[in-house]
PDB file of N, CA and C in Angstrom:
ATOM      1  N   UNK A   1      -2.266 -21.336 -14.992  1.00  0.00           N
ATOM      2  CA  UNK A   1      -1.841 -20.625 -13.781  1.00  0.00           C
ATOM      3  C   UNK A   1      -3.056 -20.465 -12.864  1.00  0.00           C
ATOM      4  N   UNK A   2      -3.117 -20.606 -11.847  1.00  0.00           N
ATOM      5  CA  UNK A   2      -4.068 -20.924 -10.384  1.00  0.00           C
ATOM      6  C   UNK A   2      -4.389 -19.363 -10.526  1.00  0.00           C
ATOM      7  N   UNK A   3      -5.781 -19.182  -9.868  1.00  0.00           N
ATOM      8  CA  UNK A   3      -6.188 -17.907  -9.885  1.00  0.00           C
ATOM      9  C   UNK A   3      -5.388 -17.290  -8.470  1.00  0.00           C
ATOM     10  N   UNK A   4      -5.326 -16.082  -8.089  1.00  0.00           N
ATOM     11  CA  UNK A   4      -4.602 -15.101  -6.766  1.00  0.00           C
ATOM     12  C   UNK A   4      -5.798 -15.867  -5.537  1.00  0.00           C
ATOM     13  N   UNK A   5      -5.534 -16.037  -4.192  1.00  0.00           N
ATOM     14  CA  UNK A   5      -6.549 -16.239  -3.575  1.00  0.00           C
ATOM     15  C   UNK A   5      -7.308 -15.146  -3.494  1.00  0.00           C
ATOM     16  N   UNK A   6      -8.682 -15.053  -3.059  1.00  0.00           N
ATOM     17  CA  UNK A   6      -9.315 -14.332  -2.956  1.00  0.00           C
ATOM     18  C   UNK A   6      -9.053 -13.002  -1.619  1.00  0.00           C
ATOM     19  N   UNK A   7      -8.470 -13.729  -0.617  1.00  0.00           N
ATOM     20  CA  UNK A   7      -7.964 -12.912   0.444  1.00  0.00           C
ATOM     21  C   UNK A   7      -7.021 -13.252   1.122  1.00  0.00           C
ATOM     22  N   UNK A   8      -5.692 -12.527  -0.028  1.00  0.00           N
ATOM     23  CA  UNK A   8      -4.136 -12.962   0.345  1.00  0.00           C
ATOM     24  C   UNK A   8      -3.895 -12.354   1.456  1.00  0.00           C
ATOM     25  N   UNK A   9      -3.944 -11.639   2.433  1.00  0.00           N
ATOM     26  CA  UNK A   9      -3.773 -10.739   3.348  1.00  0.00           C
ATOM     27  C   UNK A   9      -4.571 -11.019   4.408  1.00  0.00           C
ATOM     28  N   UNK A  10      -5.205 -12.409   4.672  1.00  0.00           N
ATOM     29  CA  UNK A  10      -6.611 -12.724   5.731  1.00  0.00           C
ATOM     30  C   UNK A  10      -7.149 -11.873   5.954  1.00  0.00           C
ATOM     31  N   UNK A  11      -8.109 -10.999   5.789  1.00  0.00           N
ATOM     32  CA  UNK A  11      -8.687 -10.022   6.098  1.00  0.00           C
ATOM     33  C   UNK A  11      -8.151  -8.721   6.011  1.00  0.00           C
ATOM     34  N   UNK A  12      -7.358  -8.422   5.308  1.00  0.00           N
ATOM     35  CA  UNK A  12      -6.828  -6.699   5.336  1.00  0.00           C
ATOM     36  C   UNK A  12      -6.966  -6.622   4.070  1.00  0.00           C
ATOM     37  N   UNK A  13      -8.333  -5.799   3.286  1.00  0.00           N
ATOM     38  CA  UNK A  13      -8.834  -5.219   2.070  1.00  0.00           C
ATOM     39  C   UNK A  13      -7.996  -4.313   1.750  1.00  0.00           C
ATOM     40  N   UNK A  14      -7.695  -4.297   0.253  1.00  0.00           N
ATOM     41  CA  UNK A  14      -6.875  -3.207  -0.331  1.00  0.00           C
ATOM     42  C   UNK A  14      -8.056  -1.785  -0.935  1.00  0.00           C
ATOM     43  N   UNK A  15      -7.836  -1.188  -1.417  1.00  0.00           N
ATOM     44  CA  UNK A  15      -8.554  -0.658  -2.669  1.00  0.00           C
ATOM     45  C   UNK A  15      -7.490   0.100  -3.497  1.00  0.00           C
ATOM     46  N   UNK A  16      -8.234   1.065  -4.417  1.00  0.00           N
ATOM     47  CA  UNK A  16      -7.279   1.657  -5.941  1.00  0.00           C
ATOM     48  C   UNK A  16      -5.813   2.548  -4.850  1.00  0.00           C
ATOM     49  N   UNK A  17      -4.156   2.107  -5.256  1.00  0.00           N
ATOM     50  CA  UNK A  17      -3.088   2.927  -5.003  1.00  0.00           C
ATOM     51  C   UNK A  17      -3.576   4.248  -5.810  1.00  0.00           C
ATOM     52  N   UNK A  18      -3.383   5.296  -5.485  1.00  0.00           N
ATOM     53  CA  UNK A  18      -3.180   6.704  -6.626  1.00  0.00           C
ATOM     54  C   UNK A  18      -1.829   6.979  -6.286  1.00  0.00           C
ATOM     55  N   UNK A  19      -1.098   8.524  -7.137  1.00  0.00           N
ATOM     56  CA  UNK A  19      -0.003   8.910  -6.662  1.00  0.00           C
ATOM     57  C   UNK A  19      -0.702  10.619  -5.783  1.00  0.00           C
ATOM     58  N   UNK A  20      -0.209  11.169  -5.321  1.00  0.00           N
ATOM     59  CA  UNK A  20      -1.127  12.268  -4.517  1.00  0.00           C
ATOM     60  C   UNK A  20       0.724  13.226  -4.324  1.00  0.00           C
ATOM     61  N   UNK A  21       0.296  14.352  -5.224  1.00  0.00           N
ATOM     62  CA  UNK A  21       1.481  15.588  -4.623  1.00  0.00           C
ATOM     63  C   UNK A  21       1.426  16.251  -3.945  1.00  0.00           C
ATOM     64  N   UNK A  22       2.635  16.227  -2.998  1.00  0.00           N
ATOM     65  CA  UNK A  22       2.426  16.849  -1.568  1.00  0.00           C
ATOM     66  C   UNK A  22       2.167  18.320  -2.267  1.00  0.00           C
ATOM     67  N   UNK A  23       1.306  19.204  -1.327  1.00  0.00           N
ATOM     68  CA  UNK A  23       0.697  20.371  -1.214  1.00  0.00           C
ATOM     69  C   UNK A  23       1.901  21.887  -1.034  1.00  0.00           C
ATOM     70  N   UNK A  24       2.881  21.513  -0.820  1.00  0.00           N
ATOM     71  CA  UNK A  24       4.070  22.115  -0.746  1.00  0.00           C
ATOM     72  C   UNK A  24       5.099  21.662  -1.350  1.00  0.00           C
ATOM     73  N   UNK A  25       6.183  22.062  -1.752  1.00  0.00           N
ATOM     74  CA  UNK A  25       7.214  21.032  -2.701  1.00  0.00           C
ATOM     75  C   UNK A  25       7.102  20.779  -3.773  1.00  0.00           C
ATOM     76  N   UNK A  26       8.336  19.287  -3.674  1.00  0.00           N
ATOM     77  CA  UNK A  26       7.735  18.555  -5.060  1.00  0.00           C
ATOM     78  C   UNK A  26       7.364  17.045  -4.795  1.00  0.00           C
ATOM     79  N   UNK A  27       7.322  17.215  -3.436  1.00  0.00           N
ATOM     80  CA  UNK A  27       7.298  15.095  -3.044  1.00  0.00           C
ATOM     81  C   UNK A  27       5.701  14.403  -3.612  1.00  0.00           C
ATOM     82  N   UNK A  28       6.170  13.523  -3.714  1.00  0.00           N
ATOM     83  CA  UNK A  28       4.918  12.833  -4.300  1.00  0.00           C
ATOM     84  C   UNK A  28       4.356  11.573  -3.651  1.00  0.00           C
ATOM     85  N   UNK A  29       3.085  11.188  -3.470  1.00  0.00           N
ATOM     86  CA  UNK A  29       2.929   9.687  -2.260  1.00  0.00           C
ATOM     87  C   UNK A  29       2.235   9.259  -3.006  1.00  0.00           C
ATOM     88  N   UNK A  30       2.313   7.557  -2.791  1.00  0.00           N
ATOM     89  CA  UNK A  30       1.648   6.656  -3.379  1.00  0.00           C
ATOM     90  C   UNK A  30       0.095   6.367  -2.038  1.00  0.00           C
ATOM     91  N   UNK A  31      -0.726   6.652  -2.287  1.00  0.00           N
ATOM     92  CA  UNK A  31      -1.787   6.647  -1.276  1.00  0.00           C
ATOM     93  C   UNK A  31      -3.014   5.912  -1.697  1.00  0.00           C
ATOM     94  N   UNK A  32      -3.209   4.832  -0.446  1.00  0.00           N
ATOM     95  CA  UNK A  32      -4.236   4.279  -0.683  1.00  0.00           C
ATOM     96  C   UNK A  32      -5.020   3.461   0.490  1.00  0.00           C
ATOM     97  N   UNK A  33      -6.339   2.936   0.398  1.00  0.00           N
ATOM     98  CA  UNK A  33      -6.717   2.395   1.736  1.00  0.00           C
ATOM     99  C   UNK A  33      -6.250   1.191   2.172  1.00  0.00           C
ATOM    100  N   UNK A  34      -6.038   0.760   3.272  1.00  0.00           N
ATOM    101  CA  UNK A  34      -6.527  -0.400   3.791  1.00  0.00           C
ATOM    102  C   UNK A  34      -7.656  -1.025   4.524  1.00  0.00           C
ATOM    103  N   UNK A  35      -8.537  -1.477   4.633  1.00  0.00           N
ATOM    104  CA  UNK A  35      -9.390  -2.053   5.450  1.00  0.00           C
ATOM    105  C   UNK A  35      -9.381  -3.537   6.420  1.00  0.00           C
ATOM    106  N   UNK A  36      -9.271  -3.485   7.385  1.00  0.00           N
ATOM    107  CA  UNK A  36      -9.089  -4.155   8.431  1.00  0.00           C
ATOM    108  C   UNK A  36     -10.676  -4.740   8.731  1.00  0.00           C
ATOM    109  N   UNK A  37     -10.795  -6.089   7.704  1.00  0.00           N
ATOM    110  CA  UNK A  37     -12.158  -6.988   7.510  1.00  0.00           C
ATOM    111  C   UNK A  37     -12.308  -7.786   8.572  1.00  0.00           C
ATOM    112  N   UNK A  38     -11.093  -8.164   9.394  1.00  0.00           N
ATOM    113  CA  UNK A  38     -11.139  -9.221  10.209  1.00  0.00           C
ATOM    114  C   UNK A  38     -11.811  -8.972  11.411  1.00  0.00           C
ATOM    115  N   UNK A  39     -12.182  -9.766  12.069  1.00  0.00           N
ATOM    116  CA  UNK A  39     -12.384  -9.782  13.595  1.00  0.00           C
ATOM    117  C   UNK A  39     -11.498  -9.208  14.809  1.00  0.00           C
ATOM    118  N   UNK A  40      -9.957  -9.448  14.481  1.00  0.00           N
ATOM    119  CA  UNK A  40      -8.853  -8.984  15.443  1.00  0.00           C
ATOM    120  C   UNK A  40      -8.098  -8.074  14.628  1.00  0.00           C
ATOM    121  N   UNK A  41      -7.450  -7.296  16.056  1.00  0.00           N
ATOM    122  CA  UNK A  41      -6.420  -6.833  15.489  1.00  0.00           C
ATOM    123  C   UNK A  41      -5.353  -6.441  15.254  1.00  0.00           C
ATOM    124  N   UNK A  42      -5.283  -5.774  13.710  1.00  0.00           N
ATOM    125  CA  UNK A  42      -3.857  -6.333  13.538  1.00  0.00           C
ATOM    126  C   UNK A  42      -2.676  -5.432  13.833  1.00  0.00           C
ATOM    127  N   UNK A  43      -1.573  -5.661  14.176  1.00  0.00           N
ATOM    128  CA  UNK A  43      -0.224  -5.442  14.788  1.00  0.00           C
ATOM    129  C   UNK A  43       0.709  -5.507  13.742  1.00  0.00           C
ATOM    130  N   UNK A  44       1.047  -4.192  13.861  1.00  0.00           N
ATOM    131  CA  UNK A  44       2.635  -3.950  13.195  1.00  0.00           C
ATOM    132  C   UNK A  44       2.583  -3.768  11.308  1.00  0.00           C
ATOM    133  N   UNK A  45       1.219  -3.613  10.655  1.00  0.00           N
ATOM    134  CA  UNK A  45       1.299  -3.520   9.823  1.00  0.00           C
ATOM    135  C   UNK A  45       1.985  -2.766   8.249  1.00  0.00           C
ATOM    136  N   UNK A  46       2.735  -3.221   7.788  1.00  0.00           N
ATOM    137  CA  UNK A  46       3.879  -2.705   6.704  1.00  0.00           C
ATOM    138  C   UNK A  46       2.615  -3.293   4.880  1.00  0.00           C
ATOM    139  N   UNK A  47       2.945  -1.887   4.083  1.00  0.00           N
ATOM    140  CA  UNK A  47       2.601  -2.324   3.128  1.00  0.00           C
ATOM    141  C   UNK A  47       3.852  -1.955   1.865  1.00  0.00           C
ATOM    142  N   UNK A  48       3.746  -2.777   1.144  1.00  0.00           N
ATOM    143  CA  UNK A  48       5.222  -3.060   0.114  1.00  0.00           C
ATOM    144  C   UNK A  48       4.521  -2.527  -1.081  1.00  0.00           C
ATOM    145  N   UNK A  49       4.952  -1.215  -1.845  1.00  0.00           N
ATOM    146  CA  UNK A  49       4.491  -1.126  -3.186  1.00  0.00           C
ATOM    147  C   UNK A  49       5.600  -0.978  -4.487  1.00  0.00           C
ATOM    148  N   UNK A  50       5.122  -1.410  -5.254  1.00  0.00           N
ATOM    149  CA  UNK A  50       5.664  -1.464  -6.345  1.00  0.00           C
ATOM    150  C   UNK A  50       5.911   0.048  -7.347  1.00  0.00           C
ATOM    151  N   UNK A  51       6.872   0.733  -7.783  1.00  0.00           N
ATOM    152  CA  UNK A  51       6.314   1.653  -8.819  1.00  0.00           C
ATOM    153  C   UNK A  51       7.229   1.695  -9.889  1.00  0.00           C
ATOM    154  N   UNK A  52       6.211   2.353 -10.620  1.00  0.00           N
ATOM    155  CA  UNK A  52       6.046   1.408 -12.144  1.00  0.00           C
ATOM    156  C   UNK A  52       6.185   2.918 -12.802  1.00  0.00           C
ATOM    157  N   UNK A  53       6.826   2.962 -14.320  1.00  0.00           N
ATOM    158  CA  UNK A  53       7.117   4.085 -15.031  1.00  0.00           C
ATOM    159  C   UNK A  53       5.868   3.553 -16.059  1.00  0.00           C
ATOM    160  N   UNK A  54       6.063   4.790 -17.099  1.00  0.00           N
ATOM    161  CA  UNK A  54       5.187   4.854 -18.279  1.00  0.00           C
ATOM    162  C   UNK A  54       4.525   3.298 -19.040  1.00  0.00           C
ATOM    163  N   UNK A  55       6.118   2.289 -18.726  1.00  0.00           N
ATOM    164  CA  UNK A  55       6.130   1.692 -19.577  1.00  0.00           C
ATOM    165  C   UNK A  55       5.448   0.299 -18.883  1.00  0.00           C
ATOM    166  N   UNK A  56       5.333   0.475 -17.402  1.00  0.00           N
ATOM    167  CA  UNK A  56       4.977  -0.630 -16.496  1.00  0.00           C
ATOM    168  C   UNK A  56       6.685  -1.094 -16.242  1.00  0.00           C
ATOM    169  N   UNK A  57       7.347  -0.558 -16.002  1.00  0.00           N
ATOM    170  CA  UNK A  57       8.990  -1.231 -15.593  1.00  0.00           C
ATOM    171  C   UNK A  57       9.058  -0.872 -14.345  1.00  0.00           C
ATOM    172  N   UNK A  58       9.524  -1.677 -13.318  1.00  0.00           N
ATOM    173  CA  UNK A  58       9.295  -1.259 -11.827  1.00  0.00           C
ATOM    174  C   UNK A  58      10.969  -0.091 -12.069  1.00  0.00           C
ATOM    175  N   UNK A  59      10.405   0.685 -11.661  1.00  0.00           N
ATOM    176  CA  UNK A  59      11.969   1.809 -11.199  1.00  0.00           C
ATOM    177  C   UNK A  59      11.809   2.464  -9.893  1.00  0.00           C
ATOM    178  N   UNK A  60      11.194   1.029  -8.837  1.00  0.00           N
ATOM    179  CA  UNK A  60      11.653   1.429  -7.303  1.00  0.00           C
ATOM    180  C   UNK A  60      10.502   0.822  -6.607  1.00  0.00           C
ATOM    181  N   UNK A  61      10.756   1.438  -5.288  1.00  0.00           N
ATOM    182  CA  UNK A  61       9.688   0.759  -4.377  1.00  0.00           C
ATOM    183  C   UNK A  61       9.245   1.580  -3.426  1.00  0.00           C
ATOM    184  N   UNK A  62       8.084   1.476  -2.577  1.00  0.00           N
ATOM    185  CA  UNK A  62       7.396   2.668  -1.347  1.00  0.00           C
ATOM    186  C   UNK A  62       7.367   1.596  -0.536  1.00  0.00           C
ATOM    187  N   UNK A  63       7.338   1.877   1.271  1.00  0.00           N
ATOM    188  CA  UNK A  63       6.555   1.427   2.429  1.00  0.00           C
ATOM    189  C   UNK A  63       6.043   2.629   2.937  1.00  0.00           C
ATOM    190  N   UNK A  64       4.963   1.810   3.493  1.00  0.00           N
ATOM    191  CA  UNK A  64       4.324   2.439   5.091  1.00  0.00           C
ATOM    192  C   UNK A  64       4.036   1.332   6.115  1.00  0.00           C
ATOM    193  N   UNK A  65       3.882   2.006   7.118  1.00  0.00           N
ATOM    194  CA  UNK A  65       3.513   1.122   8.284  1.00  0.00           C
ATOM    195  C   UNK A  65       2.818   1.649   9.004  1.00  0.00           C
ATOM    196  N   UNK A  66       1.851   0.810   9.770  1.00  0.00           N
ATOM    197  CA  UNK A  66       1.200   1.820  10.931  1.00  0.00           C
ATOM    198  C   UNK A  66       1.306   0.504  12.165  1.00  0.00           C
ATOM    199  N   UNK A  67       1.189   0.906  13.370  1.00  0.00           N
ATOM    200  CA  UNK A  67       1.437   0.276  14.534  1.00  0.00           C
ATOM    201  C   UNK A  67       0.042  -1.050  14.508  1.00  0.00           C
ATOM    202  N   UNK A  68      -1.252  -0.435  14.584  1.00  0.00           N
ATOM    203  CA  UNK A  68      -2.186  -1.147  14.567  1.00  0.00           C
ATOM    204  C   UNK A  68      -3.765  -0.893  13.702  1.00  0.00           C
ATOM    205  N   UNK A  69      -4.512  -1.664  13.225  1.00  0.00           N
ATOM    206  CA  UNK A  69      -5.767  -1.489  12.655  1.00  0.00           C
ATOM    207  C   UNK A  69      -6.723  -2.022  13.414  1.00  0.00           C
ATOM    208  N   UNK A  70      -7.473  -1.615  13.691  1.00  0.00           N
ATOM    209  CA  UNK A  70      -8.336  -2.238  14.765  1.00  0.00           C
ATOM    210  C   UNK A  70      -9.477  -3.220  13.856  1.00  0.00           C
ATOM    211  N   UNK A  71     -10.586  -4.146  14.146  1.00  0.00           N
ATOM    212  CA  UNK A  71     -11.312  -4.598  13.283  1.00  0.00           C
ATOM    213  C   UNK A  71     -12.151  -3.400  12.788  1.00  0.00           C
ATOM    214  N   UNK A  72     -12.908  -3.403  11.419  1.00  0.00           N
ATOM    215  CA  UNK A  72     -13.520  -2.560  10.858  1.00  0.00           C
ATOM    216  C   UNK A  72     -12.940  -1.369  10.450  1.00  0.00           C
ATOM    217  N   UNK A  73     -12.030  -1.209  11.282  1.00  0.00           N
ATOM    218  CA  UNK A  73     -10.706   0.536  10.790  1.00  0.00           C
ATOM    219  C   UNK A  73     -10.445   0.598   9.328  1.00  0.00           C
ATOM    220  N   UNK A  74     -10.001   1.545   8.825  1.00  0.00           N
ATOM    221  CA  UNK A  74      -9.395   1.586   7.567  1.00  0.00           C
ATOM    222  C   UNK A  74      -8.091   2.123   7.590  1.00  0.00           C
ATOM    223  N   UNK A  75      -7.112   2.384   7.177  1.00  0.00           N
ATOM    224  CA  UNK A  75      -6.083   2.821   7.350  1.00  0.00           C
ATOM    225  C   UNK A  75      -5.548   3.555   5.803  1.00  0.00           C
ATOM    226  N   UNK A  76      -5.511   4.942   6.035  1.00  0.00           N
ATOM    227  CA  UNK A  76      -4.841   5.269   4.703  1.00  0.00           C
ATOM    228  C   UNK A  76      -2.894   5.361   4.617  1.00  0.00           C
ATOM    229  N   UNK A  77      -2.824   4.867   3.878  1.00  0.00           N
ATOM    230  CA  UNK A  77      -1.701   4.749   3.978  1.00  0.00           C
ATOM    231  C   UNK A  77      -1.215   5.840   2.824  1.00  0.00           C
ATOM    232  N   UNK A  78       0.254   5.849   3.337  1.00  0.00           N
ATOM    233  CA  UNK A  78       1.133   7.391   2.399  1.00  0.00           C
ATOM    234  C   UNK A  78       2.646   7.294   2.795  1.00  0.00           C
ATOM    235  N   UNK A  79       2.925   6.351   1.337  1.00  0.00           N
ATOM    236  CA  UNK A  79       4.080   5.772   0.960  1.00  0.00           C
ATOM    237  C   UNK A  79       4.671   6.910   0.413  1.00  0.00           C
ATOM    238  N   UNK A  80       6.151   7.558   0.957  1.00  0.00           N
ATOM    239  CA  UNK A  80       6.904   8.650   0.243  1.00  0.00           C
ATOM    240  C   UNK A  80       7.306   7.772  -1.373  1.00  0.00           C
ATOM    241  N   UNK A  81       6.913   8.684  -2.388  1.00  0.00           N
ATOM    242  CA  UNK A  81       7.557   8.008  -3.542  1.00  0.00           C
ATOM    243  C   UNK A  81       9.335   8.980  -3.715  1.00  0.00           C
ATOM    244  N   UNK A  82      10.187   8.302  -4.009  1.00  0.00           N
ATOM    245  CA  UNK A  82      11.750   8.845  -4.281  1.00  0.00           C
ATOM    246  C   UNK A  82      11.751   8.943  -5.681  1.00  0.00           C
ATOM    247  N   UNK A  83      11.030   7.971  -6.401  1.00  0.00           N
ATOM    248  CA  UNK A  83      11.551   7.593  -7.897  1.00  0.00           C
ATOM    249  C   UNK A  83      10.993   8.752  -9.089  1.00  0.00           C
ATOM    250  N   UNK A  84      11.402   9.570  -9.463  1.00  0.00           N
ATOM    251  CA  UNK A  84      10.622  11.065 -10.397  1.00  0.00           C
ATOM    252  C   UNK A  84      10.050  10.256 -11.640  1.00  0.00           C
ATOM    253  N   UNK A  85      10.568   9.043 -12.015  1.00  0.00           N
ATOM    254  CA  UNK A  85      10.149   8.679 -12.856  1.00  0.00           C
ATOM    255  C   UNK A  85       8.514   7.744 -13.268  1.00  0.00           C
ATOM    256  N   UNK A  86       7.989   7.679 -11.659  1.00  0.00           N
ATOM    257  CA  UNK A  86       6.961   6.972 -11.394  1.00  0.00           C
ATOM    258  C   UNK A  86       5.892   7.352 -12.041  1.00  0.00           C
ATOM    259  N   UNK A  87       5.087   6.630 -12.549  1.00  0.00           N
ATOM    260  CA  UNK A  87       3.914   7.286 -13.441  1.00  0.00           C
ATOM    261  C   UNK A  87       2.571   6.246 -12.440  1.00  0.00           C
ATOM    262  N   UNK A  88       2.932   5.275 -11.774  1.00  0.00           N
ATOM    263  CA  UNK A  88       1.465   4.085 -10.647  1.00  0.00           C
ATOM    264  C   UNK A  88       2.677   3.310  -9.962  1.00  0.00           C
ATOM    265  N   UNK A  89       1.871   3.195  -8.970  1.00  0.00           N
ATOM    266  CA  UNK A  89       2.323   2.669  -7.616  1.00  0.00           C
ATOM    267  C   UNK A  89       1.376   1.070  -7.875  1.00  0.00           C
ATOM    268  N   UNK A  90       1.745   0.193  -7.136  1.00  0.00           N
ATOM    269  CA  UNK A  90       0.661  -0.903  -7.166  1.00  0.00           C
ATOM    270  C   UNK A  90       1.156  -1.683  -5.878  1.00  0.00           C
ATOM    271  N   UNK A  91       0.184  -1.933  -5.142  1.00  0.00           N
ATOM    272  CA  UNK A  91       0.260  -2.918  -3.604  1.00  0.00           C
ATOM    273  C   UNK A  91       0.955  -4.429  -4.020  1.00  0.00           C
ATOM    274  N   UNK A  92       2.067  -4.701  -3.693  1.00  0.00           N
ATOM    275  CA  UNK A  92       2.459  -5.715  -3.779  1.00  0.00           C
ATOM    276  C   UNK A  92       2.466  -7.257  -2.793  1.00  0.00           C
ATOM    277  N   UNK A  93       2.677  -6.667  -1.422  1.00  0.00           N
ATOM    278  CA  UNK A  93       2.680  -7.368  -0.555  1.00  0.00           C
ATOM    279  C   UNK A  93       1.970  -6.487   1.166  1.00  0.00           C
ATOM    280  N   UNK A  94       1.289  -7.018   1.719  1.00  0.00           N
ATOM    281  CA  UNK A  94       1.054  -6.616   3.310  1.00  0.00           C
ATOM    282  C   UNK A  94       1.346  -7.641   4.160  1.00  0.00           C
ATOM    283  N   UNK A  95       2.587  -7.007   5.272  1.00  0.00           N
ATOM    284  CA  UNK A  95       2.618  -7.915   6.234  1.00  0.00           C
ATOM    285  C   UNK A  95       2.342  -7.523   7.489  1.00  0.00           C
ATOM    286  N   UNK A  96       2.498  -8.328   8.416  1.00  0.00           N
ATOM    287  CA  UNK A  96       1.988  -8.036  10.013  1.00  0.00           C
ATOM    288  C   UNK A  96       2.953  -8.710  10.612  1.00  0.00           C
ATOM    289  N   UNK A  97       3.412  -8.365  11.798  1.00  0.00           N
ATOM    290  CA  UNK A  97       4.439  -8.618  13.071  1.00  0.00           C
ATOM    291  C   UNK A  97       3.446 -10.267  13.765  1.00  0.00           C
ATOM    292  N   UNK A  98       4.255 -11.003  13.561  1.00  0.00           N
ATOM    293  CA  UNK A  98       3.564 -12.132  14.317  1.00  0.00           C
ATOM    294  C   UNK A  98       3.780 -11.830  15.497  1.00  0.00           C
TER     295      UNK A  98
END
């Protein structure tokens, strides 16, 4: 099996998803950075996460989006999690508005 490319996302760096409980309530977010490596920038950005129970079994999914990242920006992102059963979130896919 071919290794992942090195920078599936042309320039938009991930780092570690955590889960983070809202400060009131009981909601819970999957939160994590993005970094905007490239030169331009980018438009319309959506990130797709995965979440995963005890066992690693996906039992659902998070987005966020933000309008734009400028070059060098970072963007934290804060995916509402729905699923109670979530124990890690993991970045699956980032896209951008052509």
């Amino acid at each position: 099996m071919p290794a992942p490319p090195p920078d599936p996302w042309h320039g938009l760096m991930a780092g570690p998803v955590t889960l983070e409980k809202a400060e009131n309530g009981e909601l819970f977010y999957a939160v994590g950075m993005l970094r905007n490596q490239s030169n331009r920038q980018r438009f319309g950005v959506k990130v797709d996460l995965d979440l995963l129970d005890d066992q690693g079994e996906k039992v659902g999914s998070a987005t966020d989006y933000t309008p734009s990242i400028v070059p060098g920006q970072e963007w934290k992102f804060k995916a509402l999690v729905m699923e109670r059963k979530t124990a890690r979130a993991v970045l699956v896919n980032v896209t951008e508005q052509e």
